[in-house]
PDB file of N, CA and C in Angstrom:
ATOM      1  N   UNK A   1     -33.165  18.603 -23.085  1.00  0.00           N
ATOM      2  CA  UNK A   1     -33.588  19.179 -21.828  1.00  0.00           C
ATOM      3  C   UNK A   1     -32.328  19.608 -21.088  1.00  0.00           C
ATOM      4  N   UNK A   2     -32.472  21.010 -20.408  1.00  0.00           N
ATOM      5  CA  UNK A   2     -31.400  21.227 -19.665  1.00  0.00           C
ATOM      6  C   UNK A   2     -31.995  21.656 -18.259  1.00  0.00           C
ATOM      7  N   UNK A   3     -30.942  21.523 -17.661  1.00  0.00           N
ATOM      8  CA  UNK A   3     -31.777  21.505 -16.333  1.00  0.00           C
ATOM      9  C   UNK A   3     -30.439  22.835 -15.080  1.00  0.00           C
ATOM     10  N   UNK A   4     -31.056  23.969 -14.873  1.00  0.00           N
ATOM     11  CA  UNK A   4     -30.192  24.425 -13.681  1.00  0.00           C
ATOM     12  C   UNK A   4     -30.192  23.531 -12.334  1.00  0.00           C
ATOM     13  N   UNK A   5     -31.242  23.749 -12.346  1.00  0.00           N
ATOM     14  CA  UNK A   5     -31.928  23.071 -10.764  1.00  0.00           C
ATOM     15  C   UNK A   5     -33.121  22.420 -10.910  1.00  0.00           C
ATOM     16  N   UNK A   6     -32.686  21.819 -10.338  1.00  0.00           N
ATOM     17  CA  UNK A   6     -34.526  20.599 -10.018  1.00  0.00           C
ATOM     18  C   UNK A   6     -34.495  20.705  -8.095  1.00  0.00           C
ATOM     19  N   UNK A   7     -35.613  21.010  -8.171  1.00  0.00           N
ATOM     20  CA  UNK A   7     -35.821  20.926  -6.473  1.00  0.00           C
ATOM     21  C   UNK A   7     -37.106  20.417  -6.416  1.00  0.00           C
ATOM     22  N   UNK A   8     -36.725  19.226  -5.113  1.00  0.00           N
ATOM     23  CA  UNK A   8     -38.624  18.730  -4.760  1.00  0.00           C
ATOM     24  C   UNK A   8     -38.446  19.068  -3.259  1.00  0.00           C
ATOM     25  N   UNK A   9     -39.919  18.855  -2.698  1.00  0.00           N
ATOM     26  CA  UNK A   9     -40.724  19.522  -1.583  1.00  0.00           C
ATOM     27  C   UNK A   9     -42.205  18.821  -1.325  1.00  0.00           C
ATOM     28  N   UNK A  10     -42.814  18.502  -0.076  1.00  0.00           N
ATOM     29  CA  UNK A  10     -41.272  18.337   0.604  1.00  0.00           C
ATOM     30  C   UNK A  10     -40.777  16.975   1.100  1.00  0.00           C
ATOM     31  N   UNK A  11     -39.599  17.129   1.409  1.00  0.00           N
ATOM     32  CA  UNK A  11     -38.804  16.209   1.777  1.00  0.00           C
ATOM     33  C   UNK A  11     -38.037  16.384   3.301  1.00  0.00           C
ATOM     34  N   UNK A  12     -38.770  15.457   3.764  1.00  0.00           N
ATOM     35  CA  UNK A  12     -39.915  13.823   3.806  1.00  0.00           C
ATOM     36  C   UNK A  12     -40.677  14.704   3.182  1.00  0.00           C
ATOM     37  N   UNK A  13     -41.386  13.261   2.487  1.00  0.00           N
ATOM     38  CA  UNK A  13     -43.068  13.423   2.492  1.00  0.00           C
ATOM     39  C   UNK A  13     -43.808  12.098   2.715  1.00  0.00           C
ATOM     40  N   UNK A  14     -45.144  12.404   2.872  1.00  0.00           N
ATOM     41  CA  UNK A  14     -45.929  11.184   2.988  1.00  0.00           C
ATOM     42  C   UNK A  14     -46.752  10.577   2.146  1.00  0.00           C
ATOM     43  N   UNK A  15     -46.331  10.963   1.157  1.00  0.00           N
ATOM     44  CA  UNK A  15     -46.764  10.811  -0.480  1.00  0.00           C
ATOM     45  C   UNK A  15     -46.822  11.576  -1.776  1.00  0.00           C
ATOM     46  N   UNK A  16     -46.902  12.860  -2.088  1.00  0.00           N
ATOM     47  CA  UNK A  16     -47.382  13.509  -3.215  1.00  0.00           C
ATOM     48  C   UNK A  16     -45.610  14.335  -3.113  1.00  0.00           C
ATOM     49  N   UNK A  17     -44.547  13.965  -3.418  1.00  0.00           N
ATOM     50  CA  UNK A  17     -43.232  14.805  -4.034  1.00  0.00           C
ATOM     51  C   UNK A  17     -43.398  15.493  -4.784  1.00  0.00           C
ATOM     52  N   UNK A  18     -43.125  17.233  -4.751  1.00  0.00           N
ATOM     53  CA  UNK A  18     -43.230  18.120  -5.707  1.00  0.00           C
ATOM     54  C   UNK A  18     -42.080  18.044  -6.209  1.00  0.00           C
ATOM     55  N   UNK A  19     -41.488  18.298  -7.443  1.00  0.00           N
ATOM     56  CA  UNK A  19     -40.518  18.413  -8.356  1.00  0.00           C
ATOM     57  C   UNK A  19     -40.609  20.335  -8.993  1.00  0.00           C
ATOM     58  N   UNK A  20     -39.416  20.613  -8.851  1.00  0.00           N
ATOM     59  CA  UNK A  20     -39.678  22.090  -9.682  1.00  0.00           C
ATOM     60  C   UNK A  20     -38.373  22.365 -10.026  1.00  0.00           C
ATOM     61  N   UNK A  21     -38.124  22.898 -11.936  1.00  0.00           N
ATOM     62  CA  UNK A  21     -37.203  22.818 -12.154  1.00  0.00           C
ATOM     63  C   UNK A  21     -36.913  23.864 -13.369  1.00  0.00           C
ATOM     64  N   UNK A  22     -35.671  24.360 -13.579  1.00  0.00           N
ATOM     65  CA  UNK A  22     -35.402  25.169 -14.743  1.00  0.00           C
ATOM     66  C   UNK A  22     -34.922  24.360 -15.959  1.00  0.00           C
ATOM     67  N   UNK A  23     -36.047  24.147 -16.744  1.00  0.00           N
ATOM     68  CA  UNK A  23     -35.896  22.972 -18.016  1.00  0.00           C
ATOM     69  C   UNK A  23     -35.633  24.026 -19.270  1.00  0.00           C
ATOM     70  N   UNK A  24     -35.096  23.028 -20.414  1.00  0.00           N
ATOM     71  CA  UNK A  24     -34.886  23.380 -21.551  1.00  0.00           C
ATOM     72  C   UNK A  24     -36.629  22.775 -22.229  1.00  0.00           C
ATOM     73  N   UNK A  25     -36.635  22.614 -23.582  1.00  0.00           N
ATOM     74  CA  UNK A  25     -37.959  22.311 -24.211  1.00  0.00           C
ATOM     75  C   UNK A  25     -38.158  20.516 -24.400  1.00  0.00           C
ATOM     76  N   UNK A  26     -36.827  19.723 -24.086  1.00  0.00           N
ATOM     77  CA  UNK A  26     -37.040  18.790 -24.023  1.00  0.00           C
ATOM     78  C   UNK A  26     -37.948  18.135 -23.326  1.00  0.00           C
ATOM     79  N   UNK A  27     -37.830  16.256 -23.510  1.00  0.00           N
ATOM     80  CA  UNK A  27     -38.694  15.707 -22.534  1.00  0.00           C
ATOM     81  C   UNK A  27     -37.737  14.702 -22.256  1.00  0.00           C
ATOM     82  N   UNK A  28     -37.804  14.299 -20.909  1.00  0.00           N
ATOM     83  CA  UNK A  28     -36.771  13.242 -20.259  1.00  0.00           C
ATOM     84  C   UNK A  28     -37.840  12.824 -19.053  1.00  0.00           C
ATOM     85  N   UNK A  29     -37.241  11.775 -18.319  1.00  0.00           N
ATOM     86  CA  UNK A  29     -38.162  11.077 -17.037  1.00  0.00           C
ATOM     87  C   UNK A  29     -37.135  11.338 -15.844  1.00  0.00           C
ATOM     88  N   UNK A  30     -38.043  10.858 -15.023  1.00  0.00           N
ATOM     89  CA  UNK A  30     -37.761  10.649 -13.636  1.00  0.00           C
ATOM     90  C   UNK A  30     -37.964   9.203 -13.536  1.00  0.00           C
ATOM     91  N   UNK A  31     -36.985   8.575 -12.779  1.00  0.00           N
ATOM     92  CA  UNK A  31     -36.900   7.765 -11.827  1.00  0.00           C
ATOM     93  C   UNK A  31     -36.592   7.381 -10.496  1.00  0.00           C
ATOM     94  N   UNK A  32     -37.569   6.673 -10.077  1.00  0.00           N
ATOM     95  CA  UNK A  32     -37.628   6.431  -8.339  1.00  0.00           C
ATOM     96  C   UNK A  32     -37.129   4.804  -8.145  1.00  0.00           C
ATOM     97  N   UNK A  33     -36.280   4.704  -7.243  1.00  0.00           N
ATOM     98  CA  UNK A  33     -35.303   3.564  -6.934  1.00  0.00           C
ATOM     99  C   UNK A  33     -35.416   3.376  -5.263  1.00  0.00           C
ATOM    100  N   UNK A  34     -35.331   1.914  -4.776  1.00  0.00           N
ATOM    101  CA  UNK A  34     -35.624   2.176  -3.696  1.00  0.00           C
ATOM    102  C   UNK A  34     -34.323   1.739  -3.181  1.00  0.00           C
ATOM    103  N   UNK A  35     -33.741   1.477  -2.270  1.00  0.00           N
ATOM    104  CA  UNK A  35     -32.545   1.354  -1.480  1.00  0.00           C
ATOM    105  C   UNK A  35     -31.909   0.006  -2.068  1.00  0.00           C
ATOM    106  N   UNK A  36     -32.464  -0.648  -2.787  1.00  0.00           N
ATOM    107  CA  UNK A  36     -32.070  -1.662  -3.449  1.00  0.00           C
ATOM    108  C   UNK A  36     -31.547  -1.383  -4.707  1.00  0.00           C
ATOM    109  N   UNK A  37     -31.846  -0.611  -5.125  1.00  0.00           N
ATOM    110  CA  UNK A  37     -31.777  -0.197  -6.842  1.00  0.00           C
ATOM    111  C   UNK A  37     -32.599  -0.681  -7.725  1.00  0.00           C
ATOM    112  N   UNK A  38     -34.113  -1.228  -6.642  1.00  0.00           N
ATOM    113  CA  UNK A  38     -34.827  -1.700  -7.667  1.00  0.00           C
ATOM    114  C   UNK A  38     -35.478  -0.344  -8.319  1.00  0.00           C
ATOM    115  N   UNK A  39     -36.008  -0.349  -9.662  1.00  0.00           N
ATOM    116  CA  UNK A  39     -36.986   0.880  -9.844  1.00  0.00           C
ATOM    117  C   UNK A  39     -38.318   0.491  -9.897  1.00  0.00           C
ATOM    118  N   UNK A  40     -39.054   2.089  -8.870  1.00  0.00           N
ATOM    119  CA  UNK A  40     -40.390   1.538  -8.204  1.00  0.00           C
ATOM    120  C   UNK A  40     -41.154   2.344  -9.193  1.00  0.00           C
ATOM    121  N   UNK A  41     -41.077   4.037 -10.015  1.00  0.00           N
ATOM    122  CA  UNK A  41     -41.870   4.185 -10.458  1.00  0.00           C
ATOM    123  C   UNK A  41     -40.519   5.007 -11.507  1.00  0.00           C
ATOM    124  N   UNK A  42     -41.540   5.354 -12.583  1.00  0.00           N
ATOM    125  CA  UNK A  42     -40.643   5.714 -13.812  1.00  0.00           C
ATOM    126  C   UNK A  42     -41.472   6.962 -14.432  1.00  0.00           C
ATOM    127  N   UNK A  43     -41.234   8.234 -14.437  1.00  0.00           N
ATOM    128  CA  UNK A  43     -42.988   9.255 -14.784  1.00  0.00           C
ATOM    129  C   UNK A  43     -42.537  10.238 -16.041  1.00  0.00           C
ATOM    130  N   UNK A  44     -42.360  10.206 -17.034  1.00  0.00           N
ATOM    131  CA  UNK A  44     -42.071  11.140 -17.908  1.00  0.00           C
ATOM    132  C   UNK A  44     -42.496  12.389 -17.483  1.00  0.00           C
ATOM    133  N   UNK A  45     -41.663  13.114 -17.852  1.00  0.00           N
ATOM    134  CA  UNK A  45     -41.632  14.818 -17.527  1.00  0.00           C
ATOM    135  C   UNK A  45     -41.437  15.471 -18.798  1.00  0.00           C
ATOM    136  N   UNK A  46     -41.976  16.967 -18.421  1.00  0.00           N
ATOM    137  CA  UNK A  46     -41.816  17.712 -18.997  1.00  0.00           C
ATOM    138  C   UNK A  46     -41.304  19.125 -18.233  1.00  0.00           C
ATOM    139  N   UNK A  47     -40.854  20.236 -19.051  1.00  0.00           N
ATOM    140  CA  UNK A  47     -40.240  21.506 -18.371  1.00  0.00           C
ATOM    141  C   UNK A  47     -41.243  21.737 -17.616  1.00  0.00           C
ATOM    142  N   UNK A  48     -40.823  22.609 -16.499  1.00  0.00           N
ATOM    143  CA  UNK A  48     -42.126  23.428 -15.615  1.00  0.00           C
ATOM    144  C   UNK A  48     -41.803  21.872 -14.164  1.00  0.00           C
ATOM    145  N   UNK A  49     -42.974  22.530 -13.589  1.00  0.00           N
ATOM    146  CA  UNK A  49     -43.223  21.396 -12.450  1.00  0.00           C
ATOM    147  C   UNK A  49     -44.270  20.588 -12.551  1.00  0.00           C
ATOM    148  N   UNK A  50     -44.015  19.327 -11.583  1.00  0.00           N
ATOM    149  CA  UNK A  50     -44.601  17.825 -11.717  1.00  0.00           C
ATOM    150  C   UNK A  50     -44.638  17.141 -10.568  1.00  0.00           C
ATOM    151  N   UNK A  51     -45.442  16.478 -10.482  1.00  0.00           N
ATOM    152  CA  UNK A  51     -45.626  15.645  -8.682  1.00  0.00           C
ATOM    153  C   UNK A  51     -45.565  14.563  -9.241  1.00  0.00           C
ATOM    154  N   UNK A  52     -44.829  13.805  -8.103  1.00  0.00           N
ATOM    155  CA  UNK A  52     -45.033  11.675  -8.524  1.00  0.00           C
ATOM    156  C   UNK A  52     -45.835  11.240  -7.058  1.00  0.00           C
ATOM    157  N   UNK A  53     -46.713  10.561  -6.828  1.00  0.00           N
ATOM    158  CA  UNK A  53     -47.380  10.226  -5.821  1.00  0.00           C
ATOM    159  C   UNK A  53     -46.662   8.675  -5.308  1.00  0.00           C
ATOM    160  N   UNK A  54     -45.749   9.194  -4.064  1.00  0.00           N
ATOM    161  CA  UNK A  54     -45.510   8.245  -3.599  1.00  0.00           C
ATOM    162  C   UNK A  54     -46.573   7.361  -2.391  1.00  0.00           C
ATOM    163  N   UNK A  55     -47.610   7.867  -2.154  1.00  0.00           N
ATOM    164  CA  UNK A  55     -48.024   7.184  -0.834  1.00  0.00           C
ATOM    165  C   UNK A  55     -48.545   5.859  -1.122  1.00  0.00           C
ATOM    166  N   UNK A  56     -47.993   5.127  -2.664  1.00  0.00           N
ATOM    167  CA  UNK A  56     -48.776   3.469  -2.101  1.00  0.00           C
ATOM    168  C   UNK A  56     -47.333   2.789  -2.432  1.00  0.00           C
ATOM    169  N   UNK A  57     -46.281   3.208  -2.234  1.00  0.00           N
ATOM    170  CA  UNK A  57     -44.993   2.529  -1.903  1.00  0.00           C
ATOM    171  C   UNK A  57     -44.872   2.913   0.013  1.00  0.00           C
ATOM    172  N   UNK A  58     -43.740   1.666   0.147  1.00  0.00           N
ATOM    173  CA  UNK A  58     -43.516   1.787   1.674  1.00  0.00           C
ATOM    174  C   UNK A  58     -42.798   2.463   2.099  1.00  0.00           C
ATOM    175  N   UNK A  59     -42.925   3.431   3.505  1.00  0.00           N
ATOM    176  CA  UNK A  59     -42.057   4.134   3.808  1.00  0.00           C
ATOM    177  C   UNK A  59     -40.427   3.749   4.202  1.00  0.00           C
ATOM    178  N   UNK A  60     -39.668   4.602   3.964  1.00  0.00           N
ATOM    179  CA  UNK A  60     -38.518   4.298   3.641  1.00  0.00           C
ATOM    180  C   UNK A  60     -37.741   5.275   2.535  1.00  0.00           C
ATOM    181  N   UNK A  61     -36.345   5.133   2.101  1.00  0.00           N
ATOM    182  CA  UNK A  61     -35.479   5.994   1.418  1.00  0.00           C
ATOM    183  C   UNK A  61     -35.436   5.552   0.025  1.00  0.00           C
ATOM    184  N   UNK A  62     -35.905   6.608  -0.723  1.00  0.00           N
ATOM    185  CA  UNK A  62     -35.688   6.379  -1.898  1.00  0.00           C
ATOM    186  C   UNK A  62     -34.655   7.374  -2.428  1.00  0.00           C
ATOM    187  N   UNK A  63     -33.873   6.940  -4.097  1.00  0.00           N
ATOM    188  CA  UNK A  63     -33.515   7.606  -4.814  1.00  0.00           C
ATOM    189  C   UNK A  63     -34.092   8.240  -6.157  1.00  0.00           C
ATOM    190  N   UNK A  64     -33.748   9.641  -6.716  1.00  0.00           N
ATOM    191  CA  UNK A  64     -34.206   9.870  -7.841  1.00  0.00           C
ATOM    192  C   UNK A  64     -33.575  10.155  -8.479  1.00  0.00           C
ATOM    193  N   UNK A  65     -33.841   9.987 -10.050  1.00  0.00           N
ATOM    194  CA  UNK A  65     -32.837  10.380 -11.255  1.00  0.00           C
ATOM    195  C   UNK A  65     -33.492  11.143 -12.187  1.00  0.00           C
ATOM    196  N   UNK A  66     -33.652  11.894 -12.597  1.00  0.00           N
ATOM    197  CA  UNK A  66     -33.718  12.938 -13.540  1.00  0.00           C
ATOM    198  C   UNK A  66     -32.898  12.533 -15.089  1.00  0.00           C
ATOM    199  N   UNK A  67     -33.301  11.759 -15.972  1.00  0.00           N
ATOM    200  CA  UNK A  67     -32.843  11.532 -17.176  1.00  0.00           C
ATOM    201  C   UNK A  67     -33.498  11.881 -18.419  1.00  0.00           C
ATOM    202  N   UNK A  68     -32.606  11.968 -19.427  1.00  0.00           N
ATOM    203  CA  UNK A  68     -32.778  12.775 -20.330  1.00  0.00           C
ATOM    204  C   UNK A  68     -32.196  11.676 -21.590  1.00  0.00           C
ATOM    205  N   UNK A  69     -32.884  10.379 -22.208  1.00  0.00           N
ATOM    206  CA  UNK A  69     -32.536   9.513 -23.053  1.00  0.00           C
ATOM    207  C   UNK A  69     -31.511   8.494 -21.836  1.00  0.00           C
ATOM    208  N   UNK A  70     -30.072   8.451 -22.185  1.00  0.00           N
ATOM    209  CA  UNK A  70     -29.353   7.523 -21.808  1.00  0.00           C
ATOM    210  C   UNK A  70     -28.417   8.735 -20.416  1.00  0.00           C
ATOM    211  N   UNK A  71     -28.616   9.762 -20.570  1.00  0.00           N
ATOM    212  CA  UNK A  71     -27.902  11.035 -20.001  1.00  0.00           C
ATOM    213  C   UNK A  71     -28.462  11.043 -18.548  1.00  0.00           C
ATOM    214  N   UNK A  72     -27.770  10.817 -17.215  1.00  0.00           N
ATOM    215  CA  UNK A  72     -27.971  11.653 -16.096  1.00  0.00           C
ATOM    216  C   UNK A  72     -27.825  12.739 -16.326  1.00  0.00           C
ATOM    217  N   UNK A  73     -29.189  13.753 -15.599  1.00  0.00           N
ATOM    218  CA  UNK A  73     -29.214  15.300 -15.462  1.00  0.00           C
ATOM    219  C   UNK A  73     -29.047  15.939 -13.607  1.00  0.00           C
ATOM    220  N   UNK A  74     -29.869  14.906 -13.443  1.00  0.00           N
ATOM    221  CA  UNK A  74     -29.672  15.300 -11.502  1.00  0.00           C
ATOM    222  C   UNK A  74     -30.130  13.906 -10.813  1.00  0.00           C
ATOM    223  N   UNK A  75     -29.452  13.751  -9.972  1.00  0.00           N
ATOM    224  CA  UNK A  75     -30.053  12.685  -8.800  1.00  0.00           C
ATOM    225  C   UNK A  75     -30.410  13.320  -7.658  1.00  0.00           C
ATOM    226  N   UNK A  76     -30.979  12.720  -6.414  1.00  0.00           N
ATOM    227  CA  UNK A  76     -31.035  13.205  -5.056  1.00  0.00           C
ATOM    228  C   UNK A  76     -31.813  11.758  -4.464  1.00  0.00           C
ATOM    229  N   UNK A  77     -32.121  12.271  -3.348  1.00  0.00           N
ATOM    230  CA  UNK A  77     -32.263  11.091  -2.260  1.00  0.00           C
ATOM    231  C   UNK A  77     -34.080  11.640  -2.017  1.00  0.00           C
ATOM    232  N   UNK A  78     -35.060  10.434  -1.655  1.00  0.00           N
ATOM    233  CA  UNK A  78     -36.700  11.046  -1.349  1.00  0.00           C
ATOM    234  C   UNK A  78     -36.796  10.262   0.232  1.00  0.00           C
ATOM    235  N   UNK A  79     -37.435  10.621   0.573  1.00  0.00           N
ATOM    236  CA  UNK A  79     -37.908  10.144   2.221  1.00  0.00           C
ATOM    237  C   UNK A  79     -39.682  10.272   2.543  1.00  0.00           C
ATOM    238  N   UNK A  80     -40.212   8.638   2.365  1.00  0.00           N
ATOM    239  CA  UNK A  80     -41.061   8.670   2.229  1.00  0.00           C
ATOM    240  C   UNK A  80     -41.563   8.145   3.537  1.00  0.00           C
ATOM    241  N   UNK A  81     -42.404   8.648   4.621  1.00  0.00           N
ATOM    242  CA  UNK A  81     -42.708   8.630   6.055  1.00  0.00           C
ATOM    243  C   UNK A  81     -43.936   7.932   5.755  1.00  0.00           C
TER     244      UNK A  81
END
C-alpha cells in the first residue's frame, strides 16, 4: 500500500471519522490510540475511503496510525466532542 495523502473529516467529530486516501492495491489498518497510548480500535482498510465510528468511545484526543504490516504510512491527531 502506498499512500500520497490520507485525509479525514471531520475533525472534531462526534463520532463517524471519514478517512480518504490515495492508496496503492494493498491492505494495511488503521489505528486509534487514546492519549495514553492505549489502542481503542484497530479497522483494516482498504484503498479508496473508509469511516471508523467513534461515538461509543469518550470524548477527548485521540491518535491515528495508518499501517501497512510492521511499516508507519501516516499518523495524525482525531478530536472526538
Amino acid at each position: 500500500m502506498h499512500i500520497h495523502t490520507l485525509t479525514n473529516a471531520p475533525n472534531p467529530t462526534t463520532g463517524e471519522a471519514r478517512f480518504r486516501g490515495k492508496m496503492g492495491d494493498g491492505e494495511g489498518s488503521i489505528v486509534i490510540q487514546d492519549v495514553a497510548g492505549r489502542e481503542v480500535e484497530r479497522v483494516p482498510v482498504r484503498p479508496g475511503a473508509f469511516s471508523i465510528d467513534l461515538s461509543l468511545h469518550d470524548r477527548g484526543t485521540y491518535f491515528y496510525t495508518l499501517r501497512e504490516g510492521r511499516s508507519t504510512l501516516q499518523s495524525g491527531k482525531l478530536i472526538v466532542l
